[in-house]
N, C-alpha and C. Protein backbone atom coordinates (compact mmCIF):
# COMPACT_ATOMS: atom_id res chain seq x y z
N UNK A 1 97.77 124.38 122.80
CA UNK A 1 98.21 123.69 121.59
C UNK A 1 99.72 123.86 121.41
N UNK A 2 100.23 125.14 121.67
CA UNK A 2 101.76 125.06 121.38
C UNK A 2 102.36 124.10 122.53
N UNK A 3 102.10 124.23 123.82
CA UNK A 3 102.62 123.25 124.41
C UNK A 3 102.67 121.60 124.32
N UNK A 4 101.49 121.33 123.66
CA UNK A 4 101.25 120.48 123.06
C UNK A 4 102.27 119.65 121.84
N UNK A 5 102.68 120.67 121.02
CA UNK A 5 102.79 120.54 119.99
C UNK A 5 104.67 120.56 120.11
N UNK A 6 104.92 121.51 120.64
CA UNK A 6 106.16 122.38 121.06
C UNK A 6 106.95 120.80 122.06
N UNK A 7 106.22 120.14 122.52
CA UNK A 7 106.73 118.89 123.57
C UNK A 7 106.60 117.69 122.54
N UNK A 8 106.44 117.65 121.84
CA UNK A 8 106.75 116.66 120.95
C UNK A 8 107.45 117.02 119.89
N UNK A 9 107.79 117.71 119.49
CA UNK A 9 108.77 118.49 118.96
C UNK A 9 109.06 119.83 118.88
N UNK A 10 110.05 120.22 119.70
CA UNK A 10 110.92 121.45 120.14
C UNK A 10 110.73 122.27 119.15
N UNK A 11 110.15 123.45 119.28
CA UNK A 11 110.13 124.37 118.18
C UNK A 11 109.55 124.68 117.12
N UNK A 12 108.68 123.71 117.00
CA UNK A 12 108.34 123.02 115.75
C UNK A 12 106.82 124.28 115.58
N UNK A 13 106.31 124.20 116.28
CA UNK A 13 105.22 126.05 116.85
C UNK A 13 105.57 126.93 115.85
N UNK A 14 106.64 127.53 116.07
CA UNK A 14 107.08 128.76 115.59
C UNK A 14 107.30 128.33 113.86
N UNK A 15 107.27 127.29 112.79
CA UNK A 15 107.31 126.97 111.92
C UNK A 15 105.98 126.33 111.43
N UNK A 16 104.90 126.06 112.05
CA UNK A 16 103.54 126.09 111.38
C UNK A 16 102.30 126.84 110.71
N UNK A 17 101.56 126.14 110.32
CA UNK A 17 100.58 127.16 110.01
C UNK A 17 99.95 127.45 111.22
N UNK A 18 99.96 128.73 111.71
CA UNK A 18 99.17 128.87 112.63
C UNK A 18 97.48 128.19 112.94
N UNK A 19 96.72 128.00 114.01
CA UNK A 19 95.60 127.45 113.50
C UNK A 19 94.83 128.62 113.50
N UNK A 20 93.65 128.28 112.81
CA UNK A 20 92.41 129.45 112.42
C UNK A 20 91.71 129.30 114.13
N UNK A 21 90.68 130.42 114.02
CA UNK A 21 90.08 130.46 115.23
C UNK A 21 89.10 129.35 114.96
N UNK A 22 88.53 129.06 114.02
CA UNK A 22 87.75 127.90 113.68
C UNK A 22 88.31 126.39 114.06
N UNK A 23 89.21 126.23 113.49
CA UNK A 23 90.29 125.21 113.86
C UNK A 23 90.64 125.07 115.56
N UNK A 24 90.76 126.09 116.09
CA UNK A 24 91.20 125.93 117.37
C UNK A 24 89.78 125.69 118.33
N UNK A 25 88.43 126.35 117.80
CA UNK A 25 87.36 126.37 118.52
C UNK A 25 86.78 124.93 118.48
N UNK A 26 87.31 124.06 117.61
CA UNK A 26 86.91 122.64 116.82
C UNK A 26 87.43 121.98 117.53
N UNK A 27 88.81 121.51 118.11
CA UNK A 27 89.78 121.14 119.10
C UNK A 27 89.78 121.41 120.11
N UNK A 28 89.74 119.89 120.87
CA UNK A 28 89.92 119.98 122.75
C UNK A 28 91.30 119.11 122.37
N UNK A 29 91.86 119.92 123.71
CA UNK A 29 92.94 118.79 124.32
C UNK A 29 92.84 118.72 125.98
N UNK A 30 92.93 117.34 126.36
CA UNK A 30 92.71 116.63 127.60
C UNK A 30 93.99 115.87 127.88
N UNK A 31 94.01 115.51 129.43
CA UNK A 31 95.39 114.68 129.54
C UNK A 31 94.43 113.67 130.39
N UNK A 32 94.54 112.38 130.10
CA UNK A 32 94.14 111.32 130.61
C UNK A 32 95.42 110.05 130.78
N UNK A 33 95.36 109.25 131.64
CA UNK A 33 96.01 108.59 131.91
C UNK A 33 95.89 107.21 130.93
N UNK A 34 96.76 106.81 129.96
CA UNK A 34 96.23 105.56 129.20
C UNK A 34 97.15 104.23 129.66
N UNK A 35 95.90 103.23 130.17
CA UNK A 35 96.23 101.48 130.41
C UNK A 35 96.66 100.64 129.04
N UNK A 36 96.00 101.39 128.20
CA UNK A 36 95.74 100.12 127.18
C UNK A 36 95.61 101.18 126.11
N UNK A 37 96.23 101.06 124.85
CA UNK A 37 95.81 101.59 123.49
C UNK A 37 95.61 101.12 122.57
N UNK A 38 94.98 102.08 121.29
CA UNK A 38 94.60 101.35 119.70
C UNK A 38 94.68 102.54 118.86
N UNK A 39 95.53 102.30 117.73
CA UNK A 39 95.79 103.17 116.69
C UNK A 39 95.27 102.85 115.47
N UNK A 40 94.90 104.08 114.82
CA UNK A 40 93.82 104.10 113.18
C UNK A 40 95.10 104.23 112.04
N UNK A 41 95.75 103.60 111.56
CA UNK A 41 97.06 104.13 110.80
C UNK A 41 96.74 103.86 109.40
N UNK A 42 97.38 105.13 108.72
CA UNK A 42 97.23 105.07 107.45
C UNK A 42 98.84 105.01 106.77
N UNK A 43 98.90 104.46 105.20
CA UNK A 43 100.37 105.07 104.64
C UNK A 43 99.88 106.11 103.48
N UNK A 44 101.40 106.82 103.56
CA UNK A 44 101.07 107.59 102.43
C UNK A 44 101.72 108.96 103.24
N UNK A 45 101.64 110.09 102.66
CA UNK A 45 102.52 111.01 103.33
C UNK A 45 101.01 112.18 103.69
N UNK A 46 101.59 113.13 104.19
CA UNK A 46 100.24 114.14 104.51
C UNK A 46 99.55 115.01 103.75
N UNK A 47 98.16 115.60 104.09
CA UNK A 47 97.16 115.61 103.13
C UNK A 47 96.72 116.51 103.88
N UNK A 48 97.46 117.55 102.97
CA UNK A 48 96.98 119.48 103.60
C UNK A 48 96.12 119.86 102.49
N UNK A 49 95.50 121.01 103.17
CA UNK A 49 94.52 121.63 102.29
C UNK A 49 95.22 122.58 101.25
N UNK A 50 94.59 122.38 99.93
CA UNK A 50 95.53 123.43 98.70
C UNK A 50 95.87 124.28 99.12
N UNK A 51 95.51 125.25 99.92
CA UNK A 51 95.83 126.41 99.82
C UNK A 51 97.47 127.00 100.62
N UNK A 52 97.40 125.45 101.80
CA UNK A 52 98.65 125.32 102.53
C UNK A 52 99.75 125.15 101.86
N UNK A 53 99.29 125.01 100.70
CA UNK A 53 100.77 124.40 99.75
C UNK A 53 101.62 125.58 99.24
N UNK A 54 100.90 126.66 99.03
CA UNK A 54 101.61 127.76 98.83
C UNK A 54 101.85 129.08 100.02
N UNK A 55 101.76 128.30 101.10
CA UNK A 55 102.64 128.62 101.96
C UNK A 55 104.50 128.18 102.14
N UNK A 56 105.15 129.34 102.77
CA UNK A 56 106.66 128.36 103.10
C UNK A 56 106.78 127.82 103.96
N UNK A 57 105.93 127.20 104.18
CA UNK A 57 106.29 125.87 105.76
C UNK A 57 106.16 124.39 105.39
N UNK A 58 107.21 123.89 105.96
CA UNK A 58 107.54 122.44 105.48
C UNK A 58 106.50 121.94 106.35
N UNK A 59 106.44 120.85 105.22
CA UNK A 59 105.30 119.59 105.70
C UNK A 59 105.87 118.06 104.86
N UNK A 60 105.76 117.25 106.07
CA UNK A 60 105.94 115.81 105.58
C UNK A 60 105.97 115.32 106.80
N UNK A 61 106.93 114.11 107.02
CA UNK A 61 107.09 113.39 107.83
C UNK A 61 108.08 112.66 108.73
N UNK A 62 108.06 112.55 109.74
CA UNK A 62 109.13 112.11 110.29
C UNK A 62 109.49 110.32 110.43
N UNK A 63 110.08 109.64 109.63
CA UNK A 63 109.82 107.84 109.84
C UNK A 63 110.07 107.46 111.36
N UNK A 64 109.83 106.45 111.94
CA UNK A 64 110.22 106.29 112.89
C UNK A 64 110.45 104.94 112.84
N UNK A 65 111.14 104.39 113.64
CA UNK A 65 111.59 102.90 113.22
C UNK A 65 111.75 102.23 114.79
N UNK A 66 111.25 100.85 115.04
CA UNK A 66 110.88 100.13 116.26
C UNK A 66 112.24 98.89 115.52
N UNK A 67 113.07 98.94 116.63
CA UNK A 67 114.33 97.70 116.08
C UNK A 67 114.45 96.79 117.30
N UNK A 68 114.73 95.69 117.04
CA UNK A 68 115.19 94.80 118.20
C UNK A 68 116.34 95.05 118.43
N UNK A 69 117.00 95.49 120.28
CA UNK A 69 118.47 95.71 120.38
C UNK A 69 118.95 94.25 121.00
N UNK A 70 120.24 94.29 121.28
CA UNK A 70 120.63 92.72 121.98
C UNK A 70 120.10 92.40 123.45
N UNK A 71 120.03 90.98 123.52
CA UNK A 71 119.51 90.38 124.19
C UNK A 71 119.66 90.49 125.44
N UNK A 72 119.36 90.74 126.31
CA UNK A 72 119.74 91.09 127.82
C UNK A 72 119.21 89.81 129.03
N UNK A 73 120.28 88.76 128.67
CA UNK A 73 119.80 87.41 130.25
C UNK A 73 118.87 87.92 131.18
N UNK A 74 118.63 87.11 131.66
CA UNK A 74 117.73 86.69 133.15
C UNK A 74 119.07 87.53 134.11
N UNK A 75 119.00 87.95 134.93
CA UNK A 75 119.76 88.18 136.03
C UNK A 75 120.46 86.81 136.49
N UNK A 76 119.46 86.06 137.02
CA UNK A 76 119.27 84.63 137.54
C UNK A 76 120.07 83.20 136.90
N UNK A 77 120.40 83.45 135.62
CA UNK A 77 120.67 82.72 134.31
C UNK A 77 121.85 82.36 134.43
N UNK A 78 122.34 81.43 134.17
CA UNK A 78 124.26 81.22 134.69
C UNK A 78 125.05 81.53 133.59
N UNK A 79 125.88 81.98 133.72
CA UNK A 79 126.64 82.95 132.41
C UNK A 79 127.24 81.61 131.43
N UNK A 80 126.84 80.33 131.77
CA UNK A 80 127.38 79.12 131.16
C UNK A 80 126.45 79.16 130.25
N UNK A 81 125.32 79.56 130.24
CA UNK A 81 124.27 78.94 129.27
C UNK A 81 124.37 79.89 127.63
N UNK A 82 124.35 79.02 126.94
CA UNK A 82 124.46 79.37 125.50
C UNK A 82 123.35 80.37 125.15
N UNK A 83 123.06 81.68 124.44
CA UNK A 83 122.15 82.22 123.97
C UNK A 83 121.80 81.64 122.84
N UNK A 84 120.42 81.15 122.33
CA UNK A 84 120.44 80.17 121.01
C UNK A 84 120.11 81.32 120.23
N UNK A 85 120.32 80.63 118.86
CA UNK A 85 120.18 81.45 117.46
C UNK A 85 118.80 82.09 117.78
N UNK A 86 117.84 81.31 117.80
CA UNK A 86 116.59 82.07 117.52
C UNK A 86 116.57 83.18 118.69
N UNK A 87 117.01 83.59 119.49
CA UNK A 87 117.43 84.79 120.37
C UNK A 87 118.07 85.64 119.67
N UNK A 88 119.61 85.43 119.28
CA UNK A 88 120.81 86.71 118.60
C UNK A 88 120.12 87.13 117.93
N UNK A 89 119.97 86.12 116.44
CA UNK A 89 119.03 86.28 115.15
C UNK A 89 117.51 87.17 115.02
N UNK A 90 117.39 87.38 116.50
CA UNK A 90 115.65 87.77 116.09
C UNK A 90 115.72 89.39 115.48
N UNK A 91 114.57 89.27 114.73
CA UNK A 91 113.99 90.46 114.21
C UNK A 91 112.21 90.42 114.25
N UNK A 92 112.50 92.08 114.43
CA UNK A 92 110.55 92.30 114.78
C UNK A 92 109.99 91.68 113.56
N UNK A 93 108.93 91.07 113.22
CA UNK A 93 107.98 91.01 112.20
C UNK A 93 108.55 91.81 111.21
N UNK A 94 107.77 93.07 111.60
CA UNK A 94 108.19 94.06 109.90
C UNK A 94 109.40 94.11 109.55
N UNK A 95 110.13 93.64 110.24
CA UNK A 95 111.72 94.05 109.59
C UNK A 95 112.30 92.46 109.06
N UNK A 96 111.78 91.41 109.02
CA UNK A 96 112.04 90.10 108.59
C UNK A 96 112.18 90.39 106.85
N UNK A 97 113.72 90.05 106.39
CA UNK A 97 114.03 90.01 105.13
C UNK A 97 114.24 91.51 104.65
N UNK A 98 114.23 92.71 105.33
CA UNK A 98 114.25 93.77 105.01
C UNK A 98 116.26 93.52 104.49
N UNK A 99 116.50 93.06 105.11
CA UNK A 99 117.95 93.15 103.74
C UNK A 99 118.42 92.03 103.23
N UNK A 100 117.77 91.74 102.81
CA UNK A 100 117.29 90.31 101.11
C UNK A 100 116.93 91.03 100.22
């Protein structure tokens, strides 16, 4: 689990609640190779048990943000050809009107 945990964020081990032996006996971790995925997502921030709260270890969240960077031609493409608006201009879905 610390390696686990420790590789997705550096350090981050040594600042948790440790897990219970219950907790850890409850939990497998496996490494499988993934083709194809699907995620269960919720909003809202995290949802520890009372008693974690009066511990001193931070809990929340980290945002993460998916942006469109600039456009990168065809290799193949002749440096004459115009990039059209709907190319420069694009934005992902969720971020459409985010500064309106």
């Amino acid at each position: 689990m610390k390696g686990l945990i420790d590789h997705v964020a550096p350090g981050r081990w040594e600042h948790i609640r440790q897990p219970t032996e219950k907790e850890l006996d409850a939990t497998s971790v496996l490494s499988i190779p993934i083709d194809e995925a699907s995620a269960k997502l919720r909003s809202g921030g995290p949802i520890d048990d009372e008693a974690d709260y009066a511990m001193s270890i931070w809990a929340g969240e980290i945002p993460l943000a998916m942006t469109a960077l600039a456009p990168v031609a065809d290799s193949r493409l002749s440096s004459a050809t115009p990039i059209p608006a709907h190319v420069t201009e694009y934005q992902l879905p969720g971020n459409r009107g985010a500064g309106t």
